[in-house]
Each structure stands twice: as C-alpha cells, then as structure tokens.
N, C-alpha and C. Protein backbone atom coordinates (compact mmCIF):
# COMPACT_ATOMS: atom_id res chain seq x y z
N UNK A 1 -15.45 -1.63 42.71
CA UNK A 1 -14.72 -1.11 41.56
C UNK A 1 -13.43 -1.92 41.38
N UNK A 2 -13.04 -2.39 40.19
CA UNK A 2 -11.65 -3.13 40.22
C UNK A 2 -10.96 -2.30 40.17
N UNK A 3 -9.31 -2.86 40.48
CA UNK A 3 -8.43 -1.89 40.51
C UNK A 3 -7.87 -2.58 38.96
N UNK A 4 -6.97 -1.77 38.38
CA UNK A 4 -6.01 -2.04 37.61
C UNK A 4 -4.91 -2.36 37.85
N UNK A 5 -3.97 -2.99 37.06
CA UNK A 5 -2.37 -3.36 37.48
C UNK A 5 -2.01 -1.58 37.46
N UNK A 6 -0.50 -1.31 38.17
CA UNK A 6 0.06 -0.73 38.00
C UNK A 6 1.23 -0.37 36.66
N UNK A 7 1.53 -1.64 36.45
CA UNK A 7 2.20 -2.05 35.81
C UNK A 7 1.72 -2.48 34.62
N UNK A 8 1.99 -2.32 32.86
CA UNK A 8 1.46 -3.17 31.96
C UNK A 8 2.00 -4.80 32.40
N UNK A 9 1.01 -5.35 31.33
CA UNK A 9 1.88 -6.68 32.01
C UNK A 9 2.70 -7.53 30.19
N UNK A 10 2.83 -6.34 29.30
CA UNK A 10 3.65 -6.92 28.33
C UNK A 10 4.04 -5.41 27.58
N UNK A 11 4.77 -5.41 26.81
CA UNK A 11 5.51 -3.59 26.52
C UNK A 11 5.90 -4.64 24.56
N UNK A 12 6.15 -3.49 23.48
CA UNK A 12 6.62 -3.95 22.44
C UNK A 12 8.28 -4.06 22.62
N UNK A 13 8.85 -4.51 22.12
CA UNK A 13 10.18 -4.16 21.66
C UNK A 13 10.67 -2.68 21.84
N UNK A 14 10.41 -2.33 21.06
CA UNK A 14 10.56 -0.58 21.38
C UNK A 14 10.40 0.32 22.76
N UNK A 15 9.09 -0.27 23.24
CA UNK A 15 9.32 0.57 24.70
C UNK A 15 9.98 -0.09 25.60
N UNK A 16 10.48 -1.42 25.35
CA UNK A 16 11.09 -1.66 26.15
C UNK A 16 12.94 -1.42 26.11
N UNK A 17 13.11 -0.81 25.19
CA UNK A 17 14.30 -0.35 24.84
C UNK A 17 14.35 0.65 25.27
N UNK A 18 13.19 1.80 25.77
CA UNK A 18 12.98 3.13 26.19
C UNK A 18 13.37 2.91 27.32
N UNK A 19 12.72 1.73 28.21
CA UNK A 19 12.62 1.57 29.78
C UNK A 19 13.81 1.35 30.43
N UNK A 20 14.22 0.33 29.39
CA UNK A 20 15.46 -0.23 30.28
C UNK A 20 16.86 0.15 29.80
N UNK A 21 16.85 1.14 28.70
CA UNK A 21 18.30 1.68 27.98
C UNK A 21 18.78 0.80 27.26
N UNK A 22 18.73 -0.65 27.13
CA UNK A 22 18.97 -2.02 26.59
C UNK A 22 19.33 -1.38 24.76
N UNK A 23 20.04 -1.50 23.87
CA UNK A 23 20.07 -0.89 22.95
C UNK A 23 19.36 -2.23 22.13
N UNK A 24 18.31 -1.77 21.33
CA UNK A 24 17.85 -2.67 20.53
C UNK A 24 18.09 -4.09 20.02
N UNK A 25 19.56 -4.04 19.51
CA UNK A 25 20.34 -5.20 19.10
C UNK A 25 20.85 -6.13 20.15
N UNK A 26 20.80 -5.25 21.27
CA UNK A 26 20.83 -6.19 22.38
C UNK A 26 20.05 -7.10 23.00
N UNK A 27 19.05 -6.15 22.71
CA UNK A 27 17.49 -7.19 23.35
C UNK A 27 17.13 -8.24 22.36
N UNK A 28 17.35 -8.30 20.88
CA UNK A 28 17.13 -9.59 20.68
C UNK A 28 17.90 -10.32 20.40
N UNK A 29 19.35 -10.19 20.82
CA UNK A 29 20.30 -11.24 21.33
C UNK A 29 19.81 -11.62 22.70
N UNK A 30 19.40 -10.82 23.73
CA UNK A 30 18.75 -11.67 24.85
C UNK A 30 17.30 -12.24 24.58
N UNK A 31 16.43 -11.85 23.43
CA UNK A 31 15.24 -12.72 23.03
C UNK A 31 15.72 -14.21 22.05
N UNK A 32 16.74 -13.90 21.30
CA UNK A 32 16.91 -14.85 20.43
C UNK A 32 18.07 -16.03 21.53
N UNK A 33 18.56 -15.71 22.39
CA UNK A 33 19.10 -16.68 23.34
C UNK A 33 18.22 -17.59 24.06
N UNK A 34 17.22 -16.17 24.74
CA UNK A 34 15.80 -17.36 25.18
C UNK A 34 16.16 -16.79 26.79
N UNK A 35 17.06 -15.76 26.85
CA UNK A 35 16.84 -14.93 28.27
C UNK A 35 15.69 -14.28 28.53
N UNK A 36 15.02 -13.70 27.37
CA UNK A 36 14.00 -12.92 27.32
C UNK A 36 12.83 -13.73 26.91
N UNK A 37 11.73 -13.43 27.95
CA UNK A 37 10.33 -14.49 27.04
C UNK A 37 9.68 -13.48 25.75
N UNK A 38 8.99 -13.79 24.99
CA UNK A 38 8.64 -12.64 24.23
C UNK A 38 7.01 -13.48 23.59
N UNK A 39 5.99 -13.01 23.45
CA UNK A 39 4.79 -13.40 22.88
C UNK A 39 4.29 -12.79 21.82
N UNK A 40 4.09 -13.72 20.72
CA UNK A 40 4.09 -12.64 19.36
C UNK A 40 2.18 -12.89 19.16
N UNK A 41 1.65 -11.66 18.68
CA UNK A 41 0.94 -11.64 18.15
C UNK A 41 0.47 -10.73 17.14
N UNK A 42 0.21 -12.06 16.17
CA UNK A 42 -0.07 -11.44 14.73
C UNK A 42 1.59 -11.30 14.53
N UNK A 43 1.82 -9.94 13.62
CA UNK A 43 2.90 -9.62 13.55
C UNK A 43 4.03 -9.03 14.42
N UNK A 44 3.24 -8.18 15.31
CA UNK A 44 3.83 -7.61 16.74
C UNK A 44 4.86 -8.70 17.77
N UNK A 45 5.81 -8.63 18.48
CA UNK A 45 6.17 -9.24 19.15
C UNK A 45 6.14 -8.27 20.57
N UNK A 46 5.57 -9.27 21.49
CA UNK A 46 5.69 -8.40 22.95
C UNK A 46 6.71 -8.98 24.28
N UNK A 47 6.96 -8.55 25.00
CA UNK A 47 8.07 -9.02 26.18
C UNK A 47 7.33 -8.57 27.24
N UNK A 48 6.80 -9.96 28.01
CA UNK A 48 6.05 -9.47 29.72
C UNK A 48 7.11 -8.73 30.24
N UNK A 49 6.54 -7.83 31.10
CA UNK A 49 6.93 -6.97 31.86
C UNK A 49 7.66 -7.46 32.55
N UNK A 50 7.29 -8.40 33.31
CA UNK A 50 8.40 -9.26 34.21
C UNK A 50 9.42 -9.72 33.92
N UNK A 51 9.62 -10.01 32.76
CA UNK A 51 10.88 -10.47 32.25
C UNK A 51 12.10 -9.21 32.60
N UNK A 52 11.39 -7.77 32.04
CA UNK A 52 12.31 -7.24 32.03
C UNK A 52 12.45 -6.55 33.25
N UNK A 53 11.60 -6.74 34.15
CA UNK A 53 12.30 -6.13 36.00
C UNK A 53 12.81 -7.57 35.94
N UNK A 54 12.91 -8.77 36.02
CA UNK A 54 14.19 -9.69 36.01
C UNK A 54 15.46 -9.21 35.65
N UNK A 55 15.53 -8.79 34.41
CA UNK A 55 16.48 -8.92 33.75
C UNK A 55 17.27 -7.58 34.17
N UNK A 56 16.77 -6.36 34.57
CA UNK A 56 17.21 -5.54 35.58
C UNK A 56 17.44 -5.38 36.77
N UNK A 57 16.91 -6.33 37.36
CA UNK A 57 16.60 -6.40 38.89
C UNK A 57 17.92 -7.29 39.45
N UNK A 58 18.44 -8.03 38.36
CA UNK A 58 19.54 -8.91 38.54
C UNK A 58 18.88 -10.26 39.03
C-alpha cells in the first residue's frame, strides 16, 4: 500500500496566509522579491510547502 505525504507539497496563496499568519500583502512582497518560489498554473498561483517551513523555520 503506498503511503501518502503528510504534508501537501504546494498550498494557494490564501492558505498559506492561514498557516503562517503572513498577512497577504506580505507574501507577495516575499513572492515578488523571489524569497518565495511560487508555481502558477493556469490562472492559480501555488507556493511549495517547503518554501514556507523555510521561511518560518528561519
């Protein structure tokens, strides 16, 4: 049986503003700097998960 991640491994904009308290306008001053990776598809833009335990984790 496979296991699954625990973890997603990409969140939208939005939940990731839920997760990390980051206030919106903040996060895409750290996406539009290029602190944050972000992968767009279609119209959606997403941020790997990892980025943002980085970006919390210190």
């Amino acid at each position: 049986m496979e296991t699954l991640p625990t973890e997603p491994i990409s969140v939208r904009v939005s939940t990731a503003v839920k997760l990390t308290g980051i206030p919106r306008s903040t996060l895409y001053e750290l996406i539009n700097s290029g602190e944050i990776e972000t992968v767009k598809i279609g119209r959606s833009t997403f941020i790997p998960y990892r980025c943002l335990r980085r970006l919390v984790e210190g």
